[in-house]
N, C-alpha and C. Protein backbone atom coordinates (compact mmCIF):
# COMPACT_ATOMS: atom_id res chain seq x y z
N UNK A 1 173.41 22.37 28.50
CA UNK A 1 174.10 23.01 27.39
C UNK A 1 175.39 22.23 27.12
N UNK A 2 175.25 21.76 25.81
CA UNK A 2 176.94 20.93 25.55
C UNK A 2 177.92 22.19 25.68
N UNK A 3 179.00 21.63 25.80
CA UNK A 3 180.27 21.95 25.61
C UNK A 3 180.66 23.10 24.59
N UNK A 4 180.13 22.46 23.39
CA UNK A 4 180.83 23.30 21.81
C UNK A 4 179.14 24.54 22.20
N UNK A 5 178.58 24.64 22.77
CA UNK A 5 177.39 25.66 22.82
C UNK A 5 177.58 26.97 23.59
N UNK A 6 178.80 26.26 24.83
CA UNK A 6 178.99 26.84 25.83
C UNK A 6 180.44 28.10 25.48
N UNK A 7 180.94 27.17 24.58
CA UNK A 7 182.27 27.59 23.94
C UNK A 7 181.46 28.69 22.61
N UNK A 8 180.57 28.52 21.93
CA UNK A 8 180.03 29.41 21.21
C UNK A 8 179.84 30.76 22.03
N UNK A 9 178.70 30.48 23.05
CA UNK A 9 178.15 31.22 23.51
C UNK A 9 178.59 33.23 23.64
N UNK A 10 180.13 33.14 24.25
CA UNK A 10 180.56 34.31 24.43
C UNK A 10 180.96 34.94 22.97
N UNK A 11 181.39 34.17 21.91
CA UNK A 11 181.84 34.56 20.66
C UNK A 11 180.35 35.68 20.20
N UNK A 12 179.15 34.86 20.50
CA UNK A 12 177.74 35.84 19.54
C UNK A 12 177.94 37.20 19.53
N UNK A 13 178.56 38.09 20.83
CA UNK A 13 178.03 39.52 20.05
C UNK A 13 178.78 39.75 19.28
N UNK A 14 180.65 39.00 19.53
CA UNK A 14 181.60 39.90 18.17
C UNK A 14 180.48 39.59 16.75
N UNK A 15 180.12 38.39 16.48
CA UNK A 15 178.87 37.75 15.46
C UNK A 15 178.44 38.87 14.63
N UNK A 16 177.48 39.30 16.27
CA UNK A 16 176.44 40.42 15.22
C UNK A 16 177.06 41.33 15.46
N UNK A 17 177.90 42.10 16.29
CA UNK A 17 178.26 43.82 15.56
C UNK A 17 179.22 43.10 14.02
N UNK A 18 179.90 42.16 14.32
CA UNK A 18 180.34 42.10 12.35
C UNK A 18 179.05 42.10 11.33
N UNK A 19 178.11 41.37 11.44
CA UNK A 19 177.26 40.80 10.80
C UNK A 19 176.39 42.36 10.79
N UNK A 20 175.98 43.12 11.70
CA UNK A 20 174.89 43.98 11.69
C UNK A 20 176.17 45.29 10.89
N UNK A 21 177.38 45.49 11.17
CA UNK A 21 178.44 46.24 10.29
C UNK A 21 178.39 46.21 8.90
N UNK A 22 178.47 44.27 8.29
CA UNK A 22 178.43 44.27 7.25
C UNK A 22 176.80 44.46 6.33
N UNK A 23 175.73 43.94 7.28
CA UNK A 23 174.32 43.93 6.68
C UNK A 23 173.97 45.58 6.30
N UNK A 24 174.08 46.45 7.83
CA UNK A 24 173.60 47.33 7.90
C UNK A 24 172.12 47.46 8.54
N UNK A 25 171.32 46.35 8.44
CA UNK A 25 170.21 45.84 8.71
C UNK A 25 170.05 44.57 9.82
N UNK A 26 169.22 45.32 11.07
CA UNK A 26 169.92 44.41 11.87
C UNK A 26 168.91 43.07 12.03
N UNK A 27 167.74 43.31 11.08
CA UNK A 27 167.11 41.78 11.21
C UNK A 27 167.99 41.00 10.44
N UNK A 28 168.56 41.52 9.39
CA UNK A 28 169.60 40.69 8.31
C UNK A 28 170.42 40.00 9.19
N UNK A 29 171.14 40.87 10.22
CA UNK A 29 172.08 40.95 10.87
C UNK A 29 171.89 39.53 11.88
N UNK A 30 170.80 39.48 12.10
CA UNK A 30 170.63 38.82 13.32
C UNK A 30 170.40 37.15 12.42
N UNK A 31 169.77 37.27 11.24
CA UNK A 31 169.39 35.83 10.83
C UNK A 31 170.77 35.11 10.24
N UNK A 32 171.85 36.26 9.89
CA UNK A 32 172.63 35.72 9.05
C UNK A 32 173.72 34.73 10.18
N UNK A 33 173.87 36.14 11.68
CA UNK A 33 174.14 35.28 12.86
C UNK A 33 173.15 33.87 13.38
N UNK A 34 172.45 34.08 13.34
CA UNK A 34 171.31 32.31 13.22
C UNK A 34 171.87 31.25 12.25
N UNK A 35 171.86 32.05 11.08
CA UNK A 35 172.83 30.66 10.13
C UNK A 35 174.24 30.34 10.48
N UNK A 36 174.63 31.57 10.69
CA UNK A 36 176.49 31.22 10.54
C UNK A 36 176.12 29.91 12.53
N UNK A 37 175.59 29.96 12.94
CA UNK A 37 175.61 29.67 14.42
C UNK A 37 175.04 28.17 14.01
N UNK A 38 174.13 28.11 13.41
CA UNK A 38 173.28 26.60 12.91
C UNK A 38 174.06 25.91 12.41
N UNK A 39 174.83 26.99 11.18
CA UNK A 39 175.98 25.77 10.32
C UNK A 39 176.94 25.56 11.44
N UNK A 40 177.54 26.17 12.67
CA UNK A 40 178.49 25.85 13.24
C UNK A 40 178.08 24.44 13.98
N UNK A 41 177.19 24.77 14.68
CA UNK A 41 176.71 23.39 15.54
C UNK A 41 176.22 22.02 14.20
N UNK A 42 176.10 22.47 13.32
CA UNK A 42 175.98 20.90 12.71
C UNK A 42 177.24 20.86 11.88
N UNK A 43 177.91 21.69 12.16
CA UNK A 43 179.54 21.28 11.57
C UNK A 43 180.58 21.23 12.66
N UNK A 44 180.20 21.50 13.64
CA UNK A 44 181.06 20.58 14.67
C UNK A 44 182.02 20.16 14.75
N UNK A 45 181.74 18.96 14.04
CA UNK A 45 182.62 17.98 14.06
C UNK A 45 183.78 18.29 13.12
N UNK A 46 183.70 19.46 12.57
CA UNK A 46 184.68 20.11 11.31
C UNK A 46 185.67 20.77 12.10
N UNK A 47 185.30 20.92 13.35
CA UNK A 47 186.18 22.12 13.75
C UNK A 47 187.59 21.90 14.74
N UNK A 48 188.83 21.68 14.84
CA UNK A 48 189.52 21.11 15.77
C UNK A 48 189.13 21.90 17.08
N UNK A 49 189.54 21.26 17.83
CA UNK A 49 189.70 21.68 19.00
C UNK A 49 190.92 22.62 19.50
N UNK A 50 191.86 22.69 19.17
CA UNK A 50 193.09 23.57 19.10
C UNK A 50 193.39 24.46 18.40
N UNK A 51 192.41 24.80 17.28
CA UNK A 51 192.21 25.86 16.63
C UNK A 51 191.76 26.98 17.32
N UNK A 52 191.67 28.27 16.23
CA UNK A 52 190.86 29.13 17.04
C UNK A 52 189.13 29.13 16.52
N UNK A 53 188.20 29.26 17.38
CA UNK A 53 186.80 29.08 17.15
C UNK A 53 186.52 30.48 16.34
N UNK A 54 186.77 31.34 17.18
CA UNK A 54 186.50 32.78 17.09
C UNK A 54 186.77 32.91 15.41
N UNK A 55 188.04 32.74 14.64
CA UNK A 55 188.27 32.86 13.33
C UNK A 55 187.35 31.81 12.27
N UNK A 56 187.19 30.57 13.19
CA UNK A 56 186.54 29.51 12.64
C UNK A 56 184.69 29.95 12.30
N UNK A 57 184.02 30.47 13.24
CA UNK A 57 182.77 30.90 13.14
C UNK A 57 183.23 32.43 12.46
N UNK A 58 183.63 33.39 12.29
CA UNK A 58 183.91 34.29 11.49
C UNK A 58 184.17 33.91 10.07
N UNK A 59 184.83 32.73 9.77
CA UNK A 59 184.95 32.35 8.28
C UNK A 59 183.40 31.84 7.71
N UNK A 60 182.94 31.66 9.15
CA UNK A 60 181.33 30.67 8.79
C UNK A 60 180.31 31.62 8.07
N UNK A 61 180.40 32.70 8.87
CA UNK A 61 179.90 34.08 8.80
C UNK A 61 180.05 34.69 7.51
N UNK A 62 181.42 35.24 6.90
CA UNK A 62 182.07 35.90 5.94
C UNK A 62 181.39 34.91 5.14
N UNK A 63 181.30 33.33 4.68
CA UNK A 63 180.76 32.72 3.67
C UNK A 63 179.36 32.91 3.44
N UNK A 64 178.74 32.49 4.88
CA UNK A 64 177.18 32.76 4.86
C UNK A 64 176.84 33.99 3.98
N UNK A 65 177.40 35.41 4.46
CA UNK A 65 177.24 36.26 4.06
C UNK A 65 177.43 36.58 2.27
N UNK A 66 178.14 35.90 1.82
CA UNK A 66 178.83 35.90 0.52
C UNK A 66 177.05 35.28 -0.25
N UNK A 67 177.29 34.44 0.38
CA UNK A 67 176.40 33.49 -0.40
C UNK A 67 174.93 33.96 -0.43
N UNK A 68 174.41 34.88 0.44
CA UNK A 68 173.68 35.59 0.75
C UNK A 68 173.66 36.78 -0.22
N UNK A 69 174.51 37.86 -0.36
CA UNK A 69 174.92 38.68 -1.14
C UNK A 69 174.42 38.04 -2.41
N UNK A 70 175.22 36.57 -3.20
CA UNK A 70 174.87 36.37 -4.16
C UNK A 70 174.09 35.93 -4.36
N UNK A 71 172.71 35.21 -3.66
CA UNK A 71 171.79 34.70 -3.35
C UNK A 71 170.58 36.33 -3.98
N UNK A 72 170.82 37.29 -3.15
CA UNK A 72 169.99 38.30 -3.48
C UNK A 72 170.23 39.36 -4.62
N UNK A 73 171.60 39.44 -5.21
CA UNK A 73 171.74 39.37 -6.66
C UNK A 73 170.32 39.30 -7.50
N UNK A 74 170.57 37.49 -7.42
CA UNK A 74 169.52 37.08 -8.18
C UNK A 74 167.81 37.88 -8.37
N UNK A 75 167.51 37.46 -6.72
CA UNK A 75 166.11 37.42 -6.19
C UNK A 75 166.25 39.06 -6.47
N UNK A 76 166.80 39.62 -6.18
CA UNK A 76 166.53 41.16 -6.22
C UNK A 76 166.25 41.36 -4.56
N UNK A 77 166.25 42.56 -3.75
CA UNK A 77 166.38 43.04 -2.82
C UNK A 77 165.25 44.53 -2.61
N UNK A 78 164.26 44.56 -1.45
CA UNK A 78 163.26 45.30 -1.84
C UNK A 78 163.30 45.96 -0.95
N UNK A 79 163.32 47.16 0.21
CA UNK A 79 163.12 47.57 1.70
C UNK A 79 162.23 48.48 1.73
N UNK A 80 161.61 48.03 3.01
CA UNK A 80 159.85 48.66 2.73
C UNK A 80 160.54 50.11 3.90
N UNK A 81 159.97 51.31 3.51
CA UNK A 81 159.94 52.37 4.00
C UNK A 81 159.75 52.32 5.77
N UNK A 82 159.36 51.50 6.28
CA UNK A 82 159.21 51.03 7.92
C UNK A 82 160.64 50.52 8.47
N UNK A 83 161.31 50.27 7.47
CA UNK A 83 162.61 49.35 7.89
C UNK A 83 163.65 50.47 8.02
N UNK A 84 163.47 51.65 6.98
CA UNK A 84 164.75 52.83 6.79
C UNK A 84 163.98 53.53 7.90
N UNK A 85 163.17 53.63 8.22
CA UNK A 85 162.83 54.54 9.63
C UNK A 85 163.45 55.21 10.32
N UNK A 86 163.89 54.03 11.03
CA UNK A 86 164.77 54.60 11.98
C UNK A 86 166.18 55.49 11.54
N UNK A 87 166.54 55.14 10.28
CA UNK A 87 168.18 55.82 9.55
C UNK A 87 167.44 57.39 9.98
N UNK A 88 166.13 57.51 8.95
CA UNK A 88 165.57 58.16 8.77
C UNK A 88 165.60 59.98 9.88
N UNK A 89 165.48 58.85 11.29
CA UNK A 89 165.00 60.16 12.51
C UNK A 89 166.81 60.78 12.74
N UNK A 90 166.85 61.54 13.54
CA UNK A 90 167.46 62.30 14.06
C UNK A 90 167.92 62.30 15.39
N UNK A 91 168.81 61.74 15.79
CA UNK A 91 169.20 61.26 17.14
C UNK A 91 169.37 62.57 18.24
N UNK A 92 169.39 62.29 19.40
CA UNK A 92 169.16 63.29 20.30
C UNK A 92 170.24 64.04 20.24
N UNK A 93 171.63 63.16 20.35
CA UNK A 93 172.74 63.76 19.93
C UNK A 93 173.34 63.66 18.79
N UNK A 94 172.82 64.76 18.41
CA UNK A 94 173.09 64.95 16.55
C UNK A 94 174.57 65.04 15.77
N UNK A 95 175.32 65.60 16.93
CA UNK A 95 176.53 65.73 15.91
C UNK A 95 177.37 64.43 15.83
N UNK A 96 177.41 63.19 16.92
CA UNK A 96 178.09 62.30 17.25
C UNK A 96 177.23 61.26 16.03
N UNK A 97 175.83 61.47 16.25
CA UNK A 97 175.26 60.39 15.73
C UNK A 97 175.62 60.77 14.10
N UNK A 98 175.58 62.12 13.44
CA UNK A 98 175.56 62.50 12.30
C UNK A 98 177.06 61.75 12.13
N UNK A 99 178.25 61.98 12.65
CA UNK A 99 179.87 61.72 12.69
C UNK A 99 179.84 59.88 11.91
N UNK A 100 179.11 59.28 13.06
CA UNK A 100 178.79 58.21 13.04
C UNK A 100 177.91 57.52 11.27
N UNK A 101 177.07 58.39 11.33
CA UNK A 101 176.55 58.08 10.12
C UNK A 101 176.96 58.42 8.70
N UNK A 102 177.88 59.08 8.80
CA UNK A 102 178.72 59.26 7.93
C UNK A 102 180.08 58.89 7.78
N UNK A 103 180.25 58.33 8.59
CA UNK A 103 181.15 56.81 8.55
C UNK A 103 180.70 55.87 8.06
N UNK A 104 179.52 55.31 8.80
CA UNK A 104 178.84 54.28 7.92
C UNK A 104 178.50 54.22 6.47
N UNK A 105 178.38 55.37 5.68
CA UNK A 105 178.22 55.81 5.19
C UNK A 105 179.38 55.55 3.73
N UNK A 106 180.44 56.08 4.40
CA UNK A 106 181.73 56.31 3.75
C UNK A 106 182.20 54.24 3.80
N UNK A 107 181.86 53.93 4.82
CA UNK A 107 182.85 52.55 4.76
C UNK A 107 181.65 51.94 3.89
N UNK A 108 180.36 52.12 3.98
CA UNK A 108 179.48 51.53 2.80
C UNK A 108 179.82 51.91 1.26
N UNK A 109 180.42 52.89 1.23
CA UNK A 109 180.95 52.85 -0.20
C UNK A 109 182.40 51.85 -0.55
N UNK A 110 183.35 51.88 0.43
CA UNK A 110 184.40 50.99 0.08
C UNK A 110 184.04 49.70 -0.69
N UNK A 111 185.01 49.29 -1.35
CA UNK A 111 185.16 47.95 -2.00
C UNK A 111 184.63 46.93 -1.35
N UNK A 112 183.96 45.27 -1.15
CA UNK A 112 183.27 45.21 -0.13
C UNK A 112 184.71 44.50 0.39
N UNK A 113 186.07 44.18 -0.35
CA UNK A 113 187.25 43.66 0.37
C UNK A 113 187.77 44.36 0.90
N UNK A 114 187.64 45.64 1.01
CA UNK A 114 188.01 46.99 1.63
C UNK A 114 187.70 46.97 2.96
N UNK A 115 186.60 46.54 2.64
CA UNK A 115 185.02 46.83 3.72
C UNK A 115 185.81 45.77 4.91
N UNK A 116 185.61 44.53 4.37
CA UNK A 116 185.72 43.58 5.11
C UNK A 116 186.75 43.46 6.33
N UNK A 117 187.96 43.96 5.50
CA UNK A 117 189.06 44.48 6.30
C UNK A 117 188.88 45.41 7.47
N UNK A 118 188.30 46.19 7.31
CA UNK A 118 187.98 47.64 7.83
C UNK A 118 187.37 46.63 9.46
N UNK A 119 186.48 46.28 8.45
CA UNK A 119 185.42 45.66 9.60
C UNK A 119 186.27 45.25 10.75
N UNK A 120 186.88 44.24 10.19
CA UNK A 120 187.24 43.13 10.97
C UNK A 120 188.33 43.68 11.45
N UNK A 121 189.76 44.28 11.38
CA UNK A 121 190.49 45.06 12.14
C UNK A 121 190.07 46.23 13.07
N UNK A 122 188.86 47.17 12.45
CA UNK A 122 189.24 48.31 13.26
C UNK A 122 187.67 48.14 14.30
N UNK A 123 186.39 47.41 13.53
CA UNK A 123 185.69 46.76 14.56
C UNK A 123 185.77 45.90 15.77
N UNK A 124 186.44 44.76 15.03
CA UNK A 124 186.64 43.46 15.89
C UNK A 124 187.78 43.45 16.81
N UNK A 125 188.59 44.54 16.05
CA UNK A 125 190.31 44.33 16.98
C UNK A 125 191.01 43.39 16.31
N UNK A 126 191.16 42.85 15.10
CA UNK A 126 191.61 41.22 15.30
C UNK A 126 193.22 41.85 14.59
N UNK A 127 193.70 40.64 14.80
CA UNK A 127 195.24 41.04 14.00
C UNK A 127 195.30 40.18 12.82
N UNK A 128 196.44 40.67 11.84
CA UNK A 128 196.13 40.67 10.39
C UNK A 128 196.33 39.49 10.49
N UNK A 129 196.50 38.65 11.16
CA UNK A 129 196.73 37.33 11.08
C UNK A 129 195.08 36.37 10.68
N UNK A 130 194.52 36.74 11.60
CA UNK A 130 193.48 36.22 12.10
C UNK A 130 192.20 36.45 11.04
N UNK A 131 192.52 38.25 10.42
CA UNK A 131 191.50 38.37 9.38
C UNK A 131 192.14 37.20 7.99
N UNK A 132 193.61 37.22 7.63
CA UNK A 132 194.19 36.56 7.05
C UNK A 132 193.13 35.17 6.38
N UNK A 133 193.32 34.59 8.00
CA UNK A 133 192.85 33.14 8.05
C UNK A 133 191.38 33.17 7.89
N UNK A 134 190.73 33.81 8.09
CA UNK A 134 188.89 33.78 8.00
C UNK A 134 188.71 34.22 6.63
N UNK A 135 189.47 35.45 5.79
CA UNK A 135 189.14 35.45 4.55
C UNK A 135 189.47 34.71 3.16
N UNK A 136 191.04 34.15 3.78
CA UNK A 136 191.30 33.08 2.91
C UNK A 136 192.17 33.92 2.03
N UNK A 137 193.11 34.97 2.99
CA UNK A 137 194.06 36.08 1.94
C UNK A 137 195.34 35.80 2.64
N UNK A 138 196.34 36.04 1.73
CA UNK A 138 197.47 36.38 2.52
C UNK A 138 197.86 37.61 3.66
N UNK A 139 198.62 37.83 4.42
CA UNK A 139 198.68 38.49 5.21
C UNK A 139 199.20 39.93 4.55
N UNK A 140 200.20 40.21 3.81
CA UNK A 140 200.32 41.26 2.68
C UNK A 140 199.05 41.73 2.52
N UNK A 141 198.04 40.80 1.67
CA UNK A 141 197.03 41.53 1.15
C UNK A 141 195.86 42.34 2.19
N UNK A 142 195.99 41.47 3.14
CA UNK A 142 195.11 42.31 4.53
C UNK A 142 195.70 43.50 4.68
N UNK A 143 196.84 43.97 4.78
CA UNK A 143 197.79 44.90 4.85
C UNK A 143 197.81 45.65 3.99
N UNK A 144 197.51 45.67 2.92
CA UNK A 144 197.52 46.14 1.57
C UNK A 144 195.90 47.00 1.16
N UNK A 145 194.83 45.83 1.63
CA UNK A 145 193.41 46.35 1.80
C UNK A 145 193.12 47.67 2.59
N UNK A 146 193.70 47.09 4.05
CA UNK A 146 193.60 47.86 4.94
C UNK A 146 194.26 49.13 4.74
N UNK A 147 194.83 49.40 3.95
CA UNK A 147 195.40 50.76 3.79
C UNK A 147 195.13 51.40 2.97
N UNK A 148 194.47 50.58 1.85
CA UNK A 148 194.08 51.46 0.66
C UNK A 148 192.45 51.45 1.20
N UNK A 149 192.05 51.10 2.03
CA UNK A 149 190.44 51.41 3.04
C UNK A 149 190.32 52.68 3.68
N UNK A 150 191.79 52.67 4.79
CA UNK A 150 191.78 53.65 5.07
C UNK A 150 192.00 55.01 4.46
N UNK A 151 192.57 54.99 3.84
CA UNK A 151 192.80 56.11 3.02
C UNK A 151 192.18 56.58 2.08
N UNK A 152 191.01 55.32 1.59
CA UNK A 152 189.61 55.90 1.03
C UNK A 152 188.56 56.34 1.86
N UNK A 153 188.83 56.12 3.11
CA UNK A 153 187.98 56.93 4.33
C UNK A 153 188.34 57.78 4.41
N UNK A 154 189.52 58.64 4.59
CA UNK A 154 189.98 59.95 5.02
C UNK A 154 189.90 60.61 3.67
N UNK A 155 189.46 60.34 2.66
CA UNK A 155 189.15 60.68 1.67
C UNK A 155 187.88 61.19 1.47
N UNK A 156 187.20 59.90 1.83
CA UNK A 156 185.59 60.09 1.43
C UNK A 156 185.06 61.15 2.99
N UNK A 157 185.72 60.86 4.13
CA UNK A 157 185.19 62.00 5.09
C UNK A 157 186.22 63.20 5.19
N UNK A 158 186.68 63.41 4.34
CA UNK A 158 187.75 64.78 4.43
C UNK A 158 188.44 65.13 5.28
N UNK A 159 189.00 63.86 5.92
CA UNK A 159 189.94 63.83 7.06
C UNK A 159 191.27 64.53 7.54
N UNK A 160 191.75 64.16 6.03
CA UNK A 160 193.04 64.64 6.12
C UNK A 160 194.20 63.56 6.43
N UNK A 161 194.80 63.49 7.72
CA UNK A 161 195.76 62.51 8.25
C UNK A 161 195.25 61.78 9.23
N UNK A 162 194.08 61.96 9.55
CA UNK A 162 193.29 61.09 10.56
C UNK A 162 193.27 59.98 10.31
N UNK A 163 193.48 58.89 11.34
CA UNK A 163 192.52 57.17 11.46
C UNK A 163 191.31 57.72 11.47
N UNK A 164 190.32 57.11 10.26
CA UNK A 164 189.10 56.92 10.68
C UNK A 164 188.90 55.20 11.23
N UNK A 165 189.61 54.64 12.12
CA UNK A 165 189.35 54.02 12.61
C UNK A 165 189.42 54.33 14.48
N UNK A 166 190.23 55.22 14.78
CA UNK A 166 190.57 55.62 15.93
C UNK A 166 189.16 56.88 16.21
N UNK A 167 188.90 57.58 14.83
CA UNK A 167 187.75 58.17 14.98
C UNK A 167 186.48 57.61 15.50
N UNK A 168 186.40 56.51 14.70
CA UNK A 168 185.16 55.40 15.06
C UNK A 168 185.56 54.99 16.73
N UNK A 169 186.37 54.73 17.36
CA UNK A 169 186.43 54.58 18.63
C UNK A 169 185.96 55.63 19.47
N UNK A 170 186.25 56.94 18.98
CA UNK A 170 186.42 57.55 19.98
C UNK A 170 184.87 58.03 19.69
N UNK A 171 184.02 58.33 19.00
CA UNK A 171 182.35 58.27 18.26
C UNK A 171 181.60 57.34 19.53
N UNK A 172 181.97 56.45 19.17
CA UNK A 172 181.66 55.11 20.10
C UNK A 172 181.60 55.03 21.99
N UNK A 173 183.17 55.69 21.86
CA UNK A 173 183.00 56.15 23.34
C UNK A 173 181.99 57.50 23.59
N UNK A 174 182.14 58.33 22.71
CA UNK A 174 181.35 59.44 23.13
C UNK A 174 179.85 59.06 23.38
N UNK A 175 179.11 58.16 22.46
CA UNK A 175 178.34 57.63 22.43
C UNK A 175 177.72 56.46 23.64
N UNK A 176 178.73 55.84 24.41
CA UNK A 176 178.80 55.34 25.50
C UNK A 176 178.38 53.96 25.05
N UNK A 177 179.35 53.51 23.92
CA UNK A 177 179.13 52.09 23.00
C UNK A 177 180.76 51.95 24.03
N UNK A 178 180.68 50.71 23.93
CA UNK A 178 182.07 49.78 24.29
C UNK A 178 182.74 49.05 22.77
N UNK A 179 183.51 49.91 22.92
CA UNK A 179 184.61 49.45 21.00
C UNK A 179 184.98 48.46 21.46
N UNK A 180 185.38 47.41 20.44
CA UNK A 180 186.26 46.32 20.43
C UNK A 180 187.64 46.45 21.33
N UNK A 181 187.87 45.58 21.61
CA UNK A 181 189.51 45.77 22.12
C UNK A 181 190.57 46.19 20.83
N UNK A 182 190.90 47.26 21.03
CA UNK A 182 191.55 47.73 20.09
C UNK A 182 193.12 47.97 20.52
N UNK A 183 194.16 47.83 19.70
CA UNK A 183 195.43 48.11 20.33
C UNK A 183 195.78 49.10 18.99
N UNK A 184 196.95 49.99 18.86
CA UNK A 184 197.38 50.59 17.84
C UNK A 184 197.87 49.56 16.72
N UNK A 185 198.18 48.42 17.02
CA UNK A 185 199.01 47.67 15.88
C UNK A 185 198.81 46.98 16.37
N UNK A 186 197.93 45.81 14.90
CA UNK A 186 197.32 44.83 14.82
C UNK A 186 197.96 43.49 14.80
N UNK A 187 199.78 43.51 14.32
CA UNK A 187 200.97 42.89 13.76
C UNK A 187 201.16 41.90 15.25
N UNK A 188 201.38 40.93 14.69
CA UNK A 188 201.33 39.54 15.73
C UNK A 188 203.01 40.16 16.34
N UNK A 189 203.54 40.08 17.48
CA UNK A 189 204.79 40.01 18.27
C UNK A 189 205.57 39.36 17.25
């Protein structure tokens, strides 16, 4: 295993919980991680070494995905009744999983720059810096997203004054998922 493979390697699952977050669909999820991972290794040589990788394959990702999005625009988008299945059943534990799915739910309606934000701070953990640099925004505007996200979540789930991002953690733990490393504030020292 080279070097830049080995250095990939631990980055894949942040990959797909972003990628299966933003798809929703986790074969989507998984091919779009196959591309963003293919273009990385034959772009390589694009990438410094003193950079960060982690933001670098996340920008790979966020494009793949774009281009994808507008890619199926076109073609049109079809899902065969075998694929919603599973949304479909009823989990053993209903009220966590229902909590859960209506989050998903609610952040699937956000803006998808809303979305993205959401994702990538209250999923990934990252600080506004870092989403900054992978989306190609200023740091204001991450800041700016992120708040008018949240507050269309506590909206769309009738929250009130709640984080529905601290909600989603604690869903997660109940659930016996391992959340991102999360800190209260995302703001670089």
């Amino acid at each position: 295993m080279s070097d830049f493979a080995q250095l990939l390697e631990p980055e894949i699952p942040r990959l797909r919980r972003y990628a299966r977050a933003l798809t929703r669909d986790v074969t989507r999820a998984d091919d779009l991680v196959q591309s963003c991972l293919a273009r990385a290794i034959a772009k390589q040589h694009l990438w410094q070494p003193d950079t960060d990788l982690r933001a670098w394959l996340f920008t790979i990702l966020h494009n793949q995905h774009v281009n994808d999005v507008r890619r199926s625009v076109h073609e049109g988008v079809r899902v065969a009744i075998e694929e919603m299945a599973p949304v479909l059943i009823v989990q053993p534990n209903a009220l966590a999983a229902l909590q859960l799915r209506d989050l998903e739910a609610a952040i699937a309606k956000l803006p998808q720059e809303q979305r993205q934000v959401i994702l990538l701070v209250g999923l990934e953990g990252m600080r506004y810096e870092e989403v900054a640099l992978i989306l190609g925004i200023p740091v204001g505007t991450v800041r700016s997203r992120l708040s008018r996200g949240r507050e269309q979540l506590r909206r769309l789930m009738d929250m009130g004054d709640a984080d529905p991002l601290t909600v989603t953690i604690s869903i997660q733990q109940s659930e016996g998922l391992k959340p991102a490393a999360a800190s209260p504030h995302r703001r670089a020292a």
